[in-house]
Protein backbone atom coordinates (compact mmCIF):
# COMPACT_ATOMS: atom_id res chain seq x y z
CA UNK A 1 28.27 -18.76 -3.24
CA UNK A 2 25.22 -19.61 -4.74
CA UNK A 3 23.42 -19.44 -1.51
CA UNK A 4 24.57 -16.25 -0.29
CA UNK A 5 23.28 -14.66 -3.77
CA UNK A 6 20.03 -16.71 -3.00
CA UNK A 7 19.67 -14.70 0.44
CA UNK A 8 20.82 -11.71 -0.63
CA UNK A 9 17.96 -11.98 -3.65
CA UNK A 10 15.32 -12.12 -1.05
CA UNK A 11 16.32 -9.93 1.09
CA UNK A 12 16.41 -7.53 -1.55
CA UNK A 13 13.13 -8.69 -2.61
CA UNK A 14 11.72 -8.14 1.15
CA UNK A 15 13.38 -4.86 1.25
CA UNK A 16 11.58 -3.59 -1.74
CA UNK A 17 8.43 -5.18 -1.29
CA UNK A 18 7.46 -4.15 2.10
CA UNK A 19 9.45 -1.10 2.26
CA UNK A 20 10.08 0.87 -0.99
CA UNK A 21 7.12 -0.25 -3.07
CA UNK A 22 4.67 0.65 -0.36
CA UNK A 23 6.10 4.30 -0.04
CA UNK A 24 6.78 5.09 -3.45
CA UNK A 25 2.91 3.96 -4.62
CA UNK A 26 1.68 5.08 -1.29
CA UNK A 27 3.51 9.26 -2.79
CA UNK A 28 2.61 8.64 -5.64
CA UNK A 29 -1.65 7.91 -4.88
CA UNK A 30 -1.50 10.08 -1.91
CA UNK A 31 -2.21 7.48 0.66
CA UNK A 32 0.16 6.25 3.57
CA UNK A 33 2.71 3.37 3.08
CA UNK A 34 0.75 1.28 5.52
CA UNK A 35 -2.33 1.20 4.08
CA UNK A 36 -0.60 0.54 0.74
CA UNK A 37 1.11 -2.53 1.78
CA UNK A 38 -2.04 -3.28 3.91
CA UNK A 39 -4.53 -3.06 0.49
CA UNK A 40 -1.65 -4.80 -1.58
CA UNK A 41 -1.63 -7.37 1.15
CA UNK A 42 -5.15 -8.09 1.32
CA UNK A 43 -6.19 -7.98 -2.17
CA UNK A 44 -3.46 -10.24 -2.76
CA UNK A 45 -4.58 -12.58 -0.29
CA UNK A 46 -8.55 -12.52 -1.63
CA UNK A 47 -8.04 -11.98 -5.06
CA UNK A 48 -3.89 -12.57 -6.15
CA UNK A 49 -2.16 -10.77 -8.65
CA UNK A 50 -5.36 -8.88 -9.73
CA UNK A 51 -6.31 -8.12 -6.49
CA UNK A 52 -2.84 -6.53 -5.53
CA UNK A 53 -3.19 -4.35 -8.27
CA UNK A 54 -6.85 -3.33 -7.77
CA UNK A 55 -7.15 -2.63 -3.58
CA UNK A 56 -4.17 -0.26 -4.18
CA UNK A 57 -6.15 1.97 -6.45
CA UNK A 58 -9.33 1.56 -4.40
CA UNK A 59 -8.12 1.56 -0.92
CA UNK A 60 -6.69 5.53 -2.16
CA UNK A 61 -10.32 6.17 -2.81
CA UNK A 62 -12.12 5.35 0.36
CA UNK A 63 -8.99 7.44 2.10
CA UNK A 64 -9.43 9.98 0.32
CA UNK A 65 -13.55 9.99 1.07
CA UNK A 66 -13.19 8.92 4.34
CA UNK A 67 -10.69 12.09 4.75
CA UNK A 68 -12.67 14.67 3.30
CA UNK A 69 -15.58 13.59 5.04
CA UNK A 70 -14.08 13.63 8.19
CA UNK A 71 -12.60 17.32 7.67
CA UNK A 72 -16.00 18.23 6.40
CA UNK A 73 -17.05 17.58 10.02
CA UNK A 74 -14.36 19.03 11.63
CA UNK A 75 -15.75 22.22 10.03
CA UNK A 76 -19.14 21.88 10.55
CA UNK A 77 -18.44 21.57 14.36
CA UNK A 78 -16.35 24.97 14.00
């Protein structure tokens, strides 16, 4: 019994991390799940716990530039 509450912990745990934390933060910033889990991901990877919590933030911002500067072109060409 213990083990099936083991595996049912992570998968649980994998559920929410790669599923519902990346679209709920990804809503909430205005920036896709993928590129959430991708920034949380990566920063975790280079930088751990601080770096999951920082690329989140600062992956929204370079969207968001990269976005409006691409619509800015669309607009100029029109």
């Amino acid at each position: 019994q213990a083990l099936l509450s083991l595996l049912l912990y992570q998968v649980i745990q994998l559920i929410e991390g790669n599923l519902i934390y990346p679209r709920v933060v990804g809503q909430s910033i205005g920036l896709p799940a993928i590129f959430t889990l991708a920034a949380a991901s990566i920063g975790g990877n280079l930088f751990g716990l601080l770096g999951m919590i920082f690329f989140t933030p600062i992956s929204a911002v370079i969207y968001r530039l990269v976005k409006e500067f691409v619509v800015a072109k669309e607009n100029q060409v029109d």
